[in-house]
C-alpha atoms as a PDB file:
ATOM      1  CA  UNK A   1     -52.268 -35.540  79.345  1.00  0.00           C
ATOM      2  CA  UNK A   2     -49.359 -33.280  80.184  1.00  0.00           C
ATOM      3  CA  UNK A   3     -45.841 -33.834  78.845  1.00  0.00           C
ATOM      4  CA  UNK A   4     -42.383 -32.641  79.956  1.00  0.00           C
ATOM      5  CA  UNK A   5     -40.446 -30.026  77.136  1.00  0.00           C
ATOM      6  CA  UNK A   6     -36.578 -29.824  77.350  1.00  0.00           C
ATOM      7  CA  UNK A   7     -34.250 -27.506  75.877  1.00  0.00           C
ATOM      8  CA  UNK A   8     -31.018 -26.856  75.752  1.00  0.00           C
ATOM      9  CA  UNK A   9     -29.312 -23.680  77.404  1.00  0.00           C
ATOM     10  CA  UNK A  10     -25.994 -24.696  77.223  1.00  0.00           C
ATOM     11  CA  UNK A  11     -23.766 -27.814  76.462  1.00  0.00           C
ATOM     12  CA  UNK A  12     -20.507 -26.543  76.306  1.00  0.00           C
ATOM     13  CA  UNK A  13     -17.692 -28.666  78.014  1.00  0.00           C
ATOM     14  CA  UNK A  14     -14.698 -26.796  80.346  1.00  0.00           C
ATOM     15  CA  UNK A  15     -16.094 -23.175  79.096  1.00  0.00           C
ATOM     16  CA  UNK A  16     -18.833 -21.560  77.079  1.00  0.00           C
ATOM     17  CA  UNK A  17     -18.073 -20.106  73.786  1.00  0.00           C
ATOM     18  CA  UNK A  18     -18.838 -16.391  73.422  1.00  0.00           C
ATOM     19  CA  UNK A  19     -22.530 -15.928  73.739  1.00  0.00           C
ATOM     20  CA  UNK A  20     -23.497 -19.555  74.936  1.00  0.00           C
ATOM     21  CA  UNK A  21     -23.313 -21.762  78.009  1.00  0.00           C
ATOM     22  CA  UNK A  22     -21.974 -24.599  79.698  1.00  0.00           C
ATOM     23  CA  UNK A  23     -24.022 -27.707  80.819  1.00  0.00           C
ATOM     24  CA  UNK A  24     -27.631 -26.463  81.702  1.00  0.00           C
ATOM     25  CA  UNK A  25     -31.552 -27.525  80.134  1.00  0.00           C
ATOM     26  CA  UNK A  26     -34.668 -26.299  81.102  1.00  0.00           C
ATOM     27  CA  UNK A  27     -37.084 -28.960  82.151  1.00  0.00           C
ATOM     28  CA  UNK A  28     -41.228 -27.735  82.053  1.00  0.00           C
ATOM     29  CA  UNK A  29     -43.391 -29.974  83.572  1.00  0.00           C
ATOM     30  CA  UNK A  30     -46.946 -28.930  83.559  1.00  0.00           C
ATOM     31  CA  UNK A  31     -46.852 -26.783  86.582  1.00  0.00           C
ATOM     32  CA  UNK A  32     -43.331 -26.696  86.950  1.00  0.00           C
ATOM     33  CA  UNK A  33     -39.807 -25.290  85.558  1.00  0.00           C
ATOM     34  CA  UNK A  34     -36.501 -27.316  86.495  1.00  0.00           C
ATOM     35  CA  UNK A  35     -33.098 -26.680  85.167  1.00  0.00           C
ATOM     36  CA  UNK A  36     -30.694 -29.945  85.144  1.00  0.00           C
ATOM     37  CA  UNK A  37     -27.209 -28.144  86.018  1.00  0.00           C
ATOM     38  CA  UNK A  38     -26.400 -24.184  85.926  1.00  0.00           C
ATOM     39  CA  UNK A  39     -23.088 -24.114  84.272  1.00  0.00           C
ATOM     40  CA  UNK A  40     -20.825 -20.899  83.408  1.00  0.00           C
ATOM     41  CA  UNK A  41     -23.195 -18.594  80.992  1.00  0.00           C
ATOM     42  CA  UNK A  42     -26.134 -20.379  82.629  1.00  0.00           C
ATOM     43  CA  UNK A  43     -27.557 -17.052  83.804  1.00  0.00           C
ATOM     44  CA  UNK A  44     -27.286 -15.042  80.818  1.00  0.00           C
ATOM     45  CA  UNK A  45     -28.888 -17.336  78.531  1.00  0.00           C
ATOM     46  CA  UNK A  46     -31.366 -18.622  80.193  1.00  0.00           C
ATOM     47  CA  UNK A  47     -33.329 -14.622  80.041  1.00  0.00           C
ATOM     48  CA  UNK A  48     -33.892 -15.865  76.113  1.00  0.00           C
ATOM     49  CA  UNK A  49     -36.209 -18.530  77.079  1.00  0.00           C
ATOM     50  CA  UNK A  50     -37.882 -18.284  80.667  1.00  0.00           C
ATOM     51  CA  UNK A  51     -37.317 -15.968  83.460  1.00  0.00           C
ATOM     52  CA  UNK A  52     -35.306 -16.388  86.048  1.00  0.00           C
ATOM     53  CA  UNK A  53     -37.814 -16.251  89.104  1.00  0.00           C
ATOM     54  CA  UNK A  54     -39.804 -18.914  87.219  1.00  0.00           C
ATOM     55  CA  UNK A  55     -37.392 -21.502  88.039  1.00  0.00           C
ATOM     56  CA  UNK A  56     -38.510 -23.905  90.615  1.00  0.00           C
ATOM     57  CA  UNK A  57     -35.765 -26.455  90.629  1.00  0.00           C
ATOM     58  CA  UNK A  58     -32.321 -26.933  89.991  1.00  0.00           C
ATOM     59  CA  UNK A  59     -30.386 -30.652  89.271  1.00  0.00           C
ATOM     60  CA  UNK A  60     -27.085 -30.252  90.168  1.00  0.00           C
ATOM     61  CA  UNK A  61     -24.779 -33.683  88.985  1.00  0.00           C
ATOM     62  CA  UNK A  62     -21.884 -32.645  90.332  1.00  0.00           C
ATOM     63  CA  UNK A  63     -19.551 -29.939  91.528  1.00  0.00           C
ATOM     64  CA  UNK A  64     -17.072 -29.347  88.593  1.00  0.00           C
ATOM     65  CA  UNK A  65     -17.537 -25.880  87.911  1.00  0.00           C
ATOM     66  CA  UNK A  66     -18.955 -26.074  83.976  1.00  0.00           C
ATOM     67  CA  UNK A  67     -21.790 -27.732  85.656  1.00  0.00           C
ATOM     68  CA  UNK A  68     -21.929 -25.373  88.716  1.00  0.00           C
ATOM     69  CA  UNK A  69     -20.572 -22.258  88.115  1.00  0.00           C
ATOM     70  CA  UNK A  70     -23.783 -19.918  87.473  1.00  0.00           C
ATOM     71  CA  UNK A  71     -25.696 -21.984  90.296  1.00  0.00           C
ATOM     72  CA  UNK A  72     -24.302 -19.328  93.382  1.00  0.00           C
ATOM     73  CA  UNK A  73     -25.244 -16.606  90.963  1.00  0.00           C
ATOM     74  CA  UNK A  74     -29.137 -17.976  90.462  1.00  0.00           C
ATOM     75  CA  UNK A  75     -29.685 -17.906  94.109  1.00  0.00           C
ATOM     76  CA  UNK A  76     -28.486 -14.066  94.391  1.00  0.00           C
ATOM     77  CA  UNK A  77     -31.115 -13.937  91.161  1.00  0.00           C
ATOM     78  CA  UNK A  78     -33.347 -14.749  93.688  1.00  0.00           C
ATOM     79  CA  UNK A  79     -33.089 -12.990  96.457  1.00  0.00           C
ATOM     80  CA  UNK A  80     -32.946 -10.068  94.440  1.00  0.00           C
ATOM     81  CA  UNK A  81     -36.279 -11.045  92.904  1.00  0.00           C
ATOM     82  CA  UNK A  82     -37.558 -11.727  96.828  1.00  0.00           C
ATOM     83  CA  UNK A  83     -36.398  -7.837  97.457  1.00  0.00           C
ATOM     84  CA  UNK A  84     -38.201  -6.752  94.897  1.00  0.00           C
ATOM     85  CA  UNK A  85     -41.283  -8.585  94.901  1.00  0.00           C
ATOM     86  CA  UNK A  86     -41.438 -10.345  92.160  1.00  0.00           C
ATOM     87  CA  UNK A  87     -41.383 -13.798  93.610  1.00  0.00           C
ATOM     88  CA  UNK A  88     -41.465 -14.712  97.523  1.00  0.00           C
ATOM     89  CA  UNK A  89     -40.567 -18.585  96.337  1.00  0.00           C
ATOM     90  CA  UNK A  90     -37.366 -19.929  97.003  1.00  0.00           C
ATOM     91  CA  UNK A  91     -35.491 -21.982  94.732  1.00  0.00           C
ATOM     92  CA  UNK A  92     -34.896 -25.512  95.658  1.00  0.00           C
ATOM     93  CA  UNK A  93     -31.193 -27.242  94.974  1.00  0.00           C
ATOM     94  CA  UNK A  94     -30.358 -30.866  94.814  1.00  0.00           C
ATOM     95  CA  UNK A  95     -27.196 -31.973  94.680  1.00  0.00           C
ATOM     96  CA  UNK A  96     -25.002 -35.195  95.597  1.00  0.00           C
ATOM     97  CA  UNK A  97     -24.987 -35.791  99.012  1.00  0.00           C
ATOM     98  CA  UNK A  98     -21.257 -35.591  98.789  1.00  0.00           C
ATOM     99  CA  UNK A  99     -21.367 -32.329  98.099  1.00  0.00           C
ATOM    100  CA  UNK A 100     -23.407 -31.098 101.292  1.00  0.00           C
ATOM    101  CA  UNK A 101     -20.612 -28.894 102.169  1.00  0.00           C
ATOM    102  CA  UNK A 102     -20.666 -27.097  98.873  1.00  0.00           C
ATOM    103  CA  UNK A 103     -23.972 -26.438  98.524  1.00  0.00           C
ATOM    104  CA  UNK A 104     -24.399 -25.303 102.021  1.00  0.00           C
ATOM    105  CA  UNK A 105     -22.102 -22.580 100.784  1.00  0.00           C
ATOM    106  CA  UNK A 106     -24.291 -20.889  97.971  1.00  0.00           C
ATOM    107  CA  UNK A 107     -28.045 -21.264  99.678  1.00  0.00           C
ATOM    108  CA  UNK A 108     -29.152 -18.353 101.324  1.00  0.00           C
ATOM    109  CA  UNK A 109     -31.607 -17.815 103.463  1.00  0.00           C
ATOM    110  CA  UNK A 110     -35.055 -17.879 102.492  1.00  0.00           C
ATOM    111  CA  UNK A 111     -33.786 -17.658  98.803  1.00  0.00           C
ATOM    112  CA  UNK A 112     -33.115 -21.312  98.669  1.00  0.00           C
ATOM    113  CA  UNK A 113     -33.511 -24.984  99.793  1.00  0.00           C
ATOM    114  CA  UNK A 114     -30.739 -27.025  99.785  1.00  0.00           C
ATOM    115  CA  UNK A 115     -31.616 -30.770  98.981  1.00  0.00           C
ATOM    116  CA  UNK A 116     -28.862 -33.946  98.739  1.00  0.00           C
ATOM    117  CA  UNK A 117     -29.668 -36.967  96.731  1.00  0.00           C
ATOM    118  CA  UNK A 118     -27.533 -40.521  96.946  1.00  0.00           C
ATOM    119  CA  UNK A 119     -27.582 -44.209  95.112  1.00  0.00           C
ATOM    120  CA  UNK A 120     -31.221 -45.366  95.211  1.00  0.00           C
ATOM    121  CA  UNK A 121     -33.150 -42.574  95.862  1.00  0.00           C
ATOM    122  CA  UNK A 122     -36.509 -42.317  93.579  1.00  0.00           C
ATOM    123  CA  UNK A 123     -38.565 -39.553  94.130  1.00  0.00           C
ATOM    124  CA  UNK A 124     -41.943 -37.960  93.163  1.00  0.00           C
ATOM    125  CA  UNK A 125     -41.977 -34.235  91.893  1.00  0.00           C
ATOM    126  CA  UNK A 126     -44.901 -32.981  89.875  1.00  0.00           C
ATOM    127  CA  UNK A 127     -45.796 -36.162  88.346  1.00  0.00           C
ATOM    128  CA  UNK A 128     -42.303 -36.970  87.207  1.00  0.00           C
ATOM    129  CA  UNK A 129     -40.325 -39.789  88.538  1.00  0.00           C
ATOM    130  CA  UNK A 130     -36.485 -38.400  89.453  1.00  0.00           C
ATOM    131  CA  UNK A 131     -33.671 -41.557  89.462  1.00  0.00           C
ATOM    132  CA  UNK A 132     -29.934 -41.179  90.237  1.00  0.00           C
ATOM    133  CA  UNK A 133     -27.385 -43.311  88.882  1.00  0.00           C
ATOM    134  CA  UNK A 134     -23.597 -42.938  89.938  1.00  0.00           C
ATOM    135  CA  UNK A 135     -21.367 -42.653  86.672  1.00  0.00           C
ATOM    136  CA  UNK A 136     -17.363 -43.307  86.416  1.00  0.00           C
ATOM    137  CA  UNK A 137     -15.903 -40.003  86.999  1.00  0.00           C
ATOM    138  CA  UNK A 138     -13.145 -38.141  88.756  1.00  0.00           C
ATOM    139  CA  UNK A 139     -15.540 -36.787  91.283  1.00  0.00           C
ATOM    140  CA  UNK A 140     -18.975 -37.712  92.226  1.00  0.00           C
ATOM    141  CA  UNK A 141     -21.301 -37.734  89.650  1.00  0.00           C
ATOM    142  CA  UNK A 142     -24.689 -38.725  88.730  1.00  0.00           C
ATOM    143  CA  UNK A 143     -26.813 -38.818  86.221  1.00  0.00           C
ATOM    144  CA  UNK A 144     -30.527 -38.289  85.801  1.00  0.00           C
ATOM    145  CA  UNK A 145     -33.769 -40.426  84.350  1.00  0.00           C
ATOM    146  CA  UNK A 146     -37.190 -38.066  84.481  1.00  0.00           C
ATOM    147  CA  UNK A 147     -40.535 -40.324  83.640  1.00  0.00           C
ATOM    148  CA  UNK A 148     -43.398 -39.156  82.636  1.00  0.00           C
ATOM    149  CA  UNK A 149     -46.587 -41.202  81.015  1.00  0.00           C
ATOM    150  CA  UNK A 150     -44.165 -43.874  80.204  1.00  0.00           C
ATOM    151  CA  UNK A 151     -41.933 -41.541  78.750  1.00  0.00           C
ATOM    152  CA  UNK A 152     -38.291 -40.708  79.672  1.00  0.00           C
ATOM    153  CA  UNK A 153     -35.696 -38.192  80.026  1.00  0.00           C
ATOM    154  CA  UNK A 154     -32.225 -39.325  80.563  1.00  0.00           C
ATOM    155  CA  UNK A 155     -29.059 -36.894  81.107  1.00  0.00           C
ATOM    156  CA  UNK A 156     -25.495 -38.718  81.338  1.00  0.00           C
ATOM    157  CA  UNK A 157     -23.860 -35.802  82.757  1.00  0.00           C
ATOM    158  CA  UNK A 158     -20.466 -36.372  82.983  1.00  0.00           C
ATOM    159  CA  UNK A 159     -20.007 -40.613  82.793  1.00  0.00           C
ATOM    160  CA  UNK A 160     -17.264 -42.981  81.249  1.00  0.00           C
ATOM    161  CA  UNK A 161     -19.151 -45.558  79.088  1.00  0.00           C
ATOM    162  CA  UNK A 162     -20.485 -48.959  80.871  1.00  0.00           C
ATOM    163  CA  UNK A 163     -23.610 -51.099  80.981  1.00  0.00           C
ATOM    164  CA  UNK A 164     -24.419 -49.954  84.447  1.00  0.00           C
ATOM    165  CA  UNK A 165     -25.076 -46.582  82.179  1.00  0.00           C
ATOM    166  CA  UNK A 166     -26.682 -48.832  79.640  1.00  0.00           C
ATOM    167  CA  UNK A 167     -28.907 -49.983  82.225  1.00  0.00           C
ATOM    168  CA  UNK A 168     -29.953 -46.760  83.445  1.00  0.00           C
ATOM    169  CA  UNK A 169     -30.798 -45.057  80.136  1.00  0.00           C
ATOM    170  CA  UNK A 170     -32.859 -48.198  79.019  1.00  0.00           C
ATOM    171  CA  UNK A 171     -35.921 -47.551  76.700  1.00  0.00           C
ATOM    172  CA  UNK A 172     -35.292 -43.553  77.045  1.00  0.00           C
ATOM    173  CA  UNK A 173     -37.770 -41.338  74.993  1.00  0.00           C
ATOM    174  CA  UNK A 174     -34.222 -39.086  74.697  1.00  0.00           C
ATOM    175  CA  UNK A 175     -30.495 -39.437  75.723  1.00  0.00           C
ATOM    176  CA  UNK A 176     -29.132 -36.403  76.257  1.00  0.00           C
ATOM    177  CA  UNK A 177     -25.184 -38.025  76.495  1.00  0.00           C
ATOM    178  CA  UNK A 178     -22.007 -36.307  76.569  1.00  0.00           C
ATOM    179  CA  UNK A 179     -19.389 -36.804  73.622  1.00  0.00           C
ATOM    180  CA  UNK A 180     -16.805 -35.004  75.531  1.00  0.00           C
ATOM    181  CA  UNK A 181     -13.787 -36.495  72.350  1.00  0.00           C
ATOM    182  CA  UNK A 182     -14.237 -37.627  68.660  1.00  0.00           C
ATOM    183  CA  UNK A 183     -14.020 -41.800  68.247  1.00  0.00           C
ATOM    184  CA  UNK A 184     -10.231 -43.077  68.931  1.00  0.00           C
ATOM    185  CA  UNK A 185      -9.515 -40.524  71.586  1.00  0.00           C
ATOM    186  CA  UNK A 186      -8.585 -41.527  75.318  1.00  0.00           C
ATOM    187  CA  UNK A 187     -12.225 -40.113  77.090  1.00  0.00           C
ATOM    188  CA  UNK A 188     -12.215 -42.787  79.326  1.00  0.00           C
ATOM    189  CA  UNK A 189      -8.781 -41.661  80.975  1.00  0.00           C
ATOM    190  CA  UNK A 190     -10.688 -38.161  81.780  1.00  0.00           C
ATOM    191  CA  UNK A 191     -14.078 -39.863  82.903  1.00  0.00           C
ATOM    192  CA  UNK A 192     -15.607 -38.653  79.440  1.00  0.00           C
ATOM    193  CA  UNK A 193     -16.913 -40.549  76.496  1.00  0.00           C
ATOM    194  CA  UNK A 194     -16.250 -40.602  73.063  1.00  0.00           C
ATOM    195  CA  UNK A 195     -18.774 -39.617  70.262  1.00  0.00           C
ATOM    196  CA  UNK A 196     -18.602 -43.535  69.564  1.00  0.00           C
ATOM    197  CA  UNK A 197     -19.269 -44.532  73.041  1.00  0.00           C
ATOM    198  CA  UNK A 198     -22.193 -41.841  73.316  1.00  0.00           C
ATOM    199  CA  UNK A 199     -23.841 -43.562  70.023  1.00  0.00           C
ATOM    200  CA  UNK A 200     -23.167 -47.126  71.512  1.00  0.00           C
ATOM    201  CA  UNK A 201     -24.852 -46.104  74.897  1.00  0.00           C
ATOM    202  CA  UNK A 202     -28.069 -45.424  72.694  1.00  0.00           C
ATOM    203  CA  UNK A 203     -28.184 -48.211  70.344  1.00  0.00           C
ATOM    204  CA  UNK A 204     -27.419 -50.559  73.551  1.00  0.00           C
ATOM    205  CA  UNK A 205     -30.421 -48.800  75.418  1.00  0.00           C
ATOM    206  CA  UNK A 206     -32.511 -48.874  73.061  1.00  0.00           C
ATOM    207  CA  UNK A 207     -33.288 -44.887  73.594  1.00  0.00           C
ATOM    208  CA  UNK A 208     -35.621 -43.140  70.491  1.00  0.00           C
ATOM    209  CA  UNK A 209     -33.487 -40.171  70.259  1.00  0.00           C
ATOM    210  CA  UNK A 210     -29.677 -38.863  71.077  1.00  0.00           C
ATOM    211  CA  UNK A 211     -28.694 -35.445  71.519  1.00  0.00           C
ATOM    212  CA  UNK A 212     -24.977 -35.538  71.874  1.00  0.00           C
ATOM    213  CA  UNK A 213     -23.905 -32.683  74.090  1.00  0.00           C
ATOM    214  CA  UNK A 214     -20.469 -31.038  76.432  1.00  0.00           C
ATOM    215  CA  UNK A 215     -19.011 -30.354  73.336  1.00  0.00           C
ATOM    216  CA  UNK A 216     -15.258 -30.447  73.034  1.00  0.00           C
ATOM    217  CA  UNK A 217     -13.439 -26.909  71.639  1.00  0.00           C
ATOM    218  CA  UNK A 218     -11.579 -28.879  69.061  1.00  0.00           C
ATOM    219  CA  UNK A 219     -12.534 -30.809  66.113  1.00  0.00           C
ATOM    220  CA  UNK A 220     -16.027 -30.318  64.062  1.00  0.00           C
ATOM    221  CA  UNK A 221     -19.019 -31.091  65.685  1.00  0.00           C
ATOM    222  CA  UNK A 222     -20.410 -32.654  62.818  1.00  0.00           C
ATOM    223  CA  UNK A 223     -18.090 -34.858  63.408  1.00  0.00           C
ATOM    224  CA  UNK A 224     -19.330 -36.231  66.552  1.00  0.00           C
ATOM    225  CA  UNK A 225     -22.772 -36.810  64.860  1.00  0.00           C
ATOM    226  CA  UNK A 226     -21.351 -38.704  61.965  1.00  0.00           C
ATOM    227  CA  UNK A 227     -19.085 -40.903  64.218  1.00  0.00           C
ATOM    228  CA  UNK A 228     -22.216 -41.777  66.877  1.00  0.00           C
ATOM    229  CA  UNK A 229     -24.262 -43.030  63.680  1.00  0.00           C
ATOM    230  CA  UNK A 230     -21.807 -45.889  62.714  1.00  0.00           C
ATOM    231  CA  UNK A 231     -23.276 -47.275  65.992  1.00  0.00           C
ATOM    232  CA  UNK A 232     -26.326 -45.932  66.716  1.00  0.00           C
ATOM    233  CA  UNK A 233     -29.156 -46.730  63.999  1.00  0.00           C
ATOM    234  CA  UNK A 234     -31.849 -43.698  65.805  1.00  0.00           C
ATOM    235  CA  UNK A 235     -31.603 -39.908  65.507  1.00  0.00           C
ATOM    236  CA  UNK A 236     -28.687 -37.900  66.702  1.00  0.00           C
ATOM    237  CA  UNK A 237     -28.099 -34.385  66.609  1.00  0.00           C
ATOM    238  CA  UNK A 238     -26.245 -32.082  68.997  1.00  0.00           C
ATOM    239  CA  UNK A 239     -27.837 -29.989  71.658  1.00  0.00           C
ATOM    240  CA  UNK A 240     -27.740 -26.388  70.135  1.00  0.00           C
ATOM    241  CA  UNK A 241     -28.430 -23.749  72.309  1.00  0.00           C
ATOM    242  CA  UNK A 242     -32.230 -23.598  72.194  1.00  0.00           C
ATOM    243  CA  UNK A 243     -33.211 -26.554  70.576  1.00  0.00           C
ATOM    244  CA  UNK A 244     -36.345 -28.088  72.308  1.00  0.00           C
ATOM    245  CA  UNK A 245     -38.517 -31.096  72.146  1.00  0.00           C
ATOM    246  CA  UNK A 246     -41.969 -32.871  74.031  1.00  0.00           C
ATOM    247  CA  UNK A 247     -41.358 -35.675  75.682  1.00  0.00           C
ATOM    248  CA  UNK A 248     -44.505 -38.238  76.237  1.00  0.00           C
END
């Protein structure tokens, strides 16, 4: 029986830090590799752990640019890879269907395939169930349950705490939720979540694990772990670049 592996690339917020990434994790299904957003630093981290003409899919949640920024960049990866043989495959993009215009403007031909998703689309990729769920943000955003062998994968993105979110992450295997502030700090006025919120989003779910994750430049992120556990009685960590785990 297969099982899906994530790990982290980057989970920055805003910017990477010198050497690391903003918002991006490798997915591997059993015949498959996904990324879940291809933030700034995206491209030259991801060389560490899987090449780049491997990649077969690529979530995008929404267009702010720490989620976005390296995904015009992957699909020149690719059609350099295309020139030079090493892969004829194009990569295939999905993104909100909002954001048709956008993504329009990094495929290229042959190099990629431009996909939109909306509210209450469930598909079928590879074995693995993909749901959307609109969060609270200042733009369009979604996030993203993968299930596998009654297993799941769920990935706020960007999202102001609510039970509609509680809802959605609901029995997860692992919450991979942003903690954008520490506890007492105004997230919800920037369509972020506090370390607090993050932790109450898992206990309320009922989710096995938490990796907290879009890490704020401020503060200690020990911090963040310490303040999710006076609410959330499971594990919770952050999502260092490269940390991995099996899901199913």
């Amino acid at each position: 029986m297969s099982c899906m592996k994530v790990t982290v690339i980057g989970s920055w917020g805003a910017y990477p830090e010198k050497g690391e990434a903003t918002s991006c994790y490798l997915v591997e299904t059993q015949t498959e590799k996904w990324l879940l957003d291809c933030g700034s630093g995206a491209l030259s981290c991801l060389p560490e752990f899987v090449r780049l003409e491997e990649i077969d899919r690529i979530f995008i949640s929404h267009r702010h640019t720490d989620h976005t920024a390296d995904a015009g960049a992957f699909v020149y990866s690719r059609l350099v890879a295309q020139a030079l043989g090493s892969t004829d495959r194009p990569v295939h993009i999905y993104a909100p269907a909002e954001e048709r215009a956008w993504l329009n403007s990094i495929v290229k031909e042959k190099a990629a395939v431009a996909h939109t998703y909306e509210s209450g689309d469930s598909w079928m990729i590879d074995d693995v169930t993909w749901s959307f769920h609109r969060t609270a943000h200042p733009v369009p955003c979604w996030a993203l349950r993968l299930e596998e062998n009654n297993a799941a994968l769920c990935y706020t993105a960007d999202a102001v705490y609510d039970e509609s979110l509680v809802n959605f992450a609901s029995g997860a295997s692992l919450l991979i939720a942003e903690a954008s502030f520490y506890e007492d700090q105004p997230a919800a006025d920037y369509g972020h979540m506090t370390s607090t919120e993050a932790g109450r989003l898992a206990e309320k779910a009922g989710a096995q694990e938490l990796w907290l994750t879009h890490f704020p430049h401020f503060g200690n992120r020990s911090d963040l772990v310490m303040e999710a556990e006076k609410v959330y009685r499971g594990n919770v960590s952050t999502a260092e670049k490269g940390k991995s785990k099996r899901i199913g």
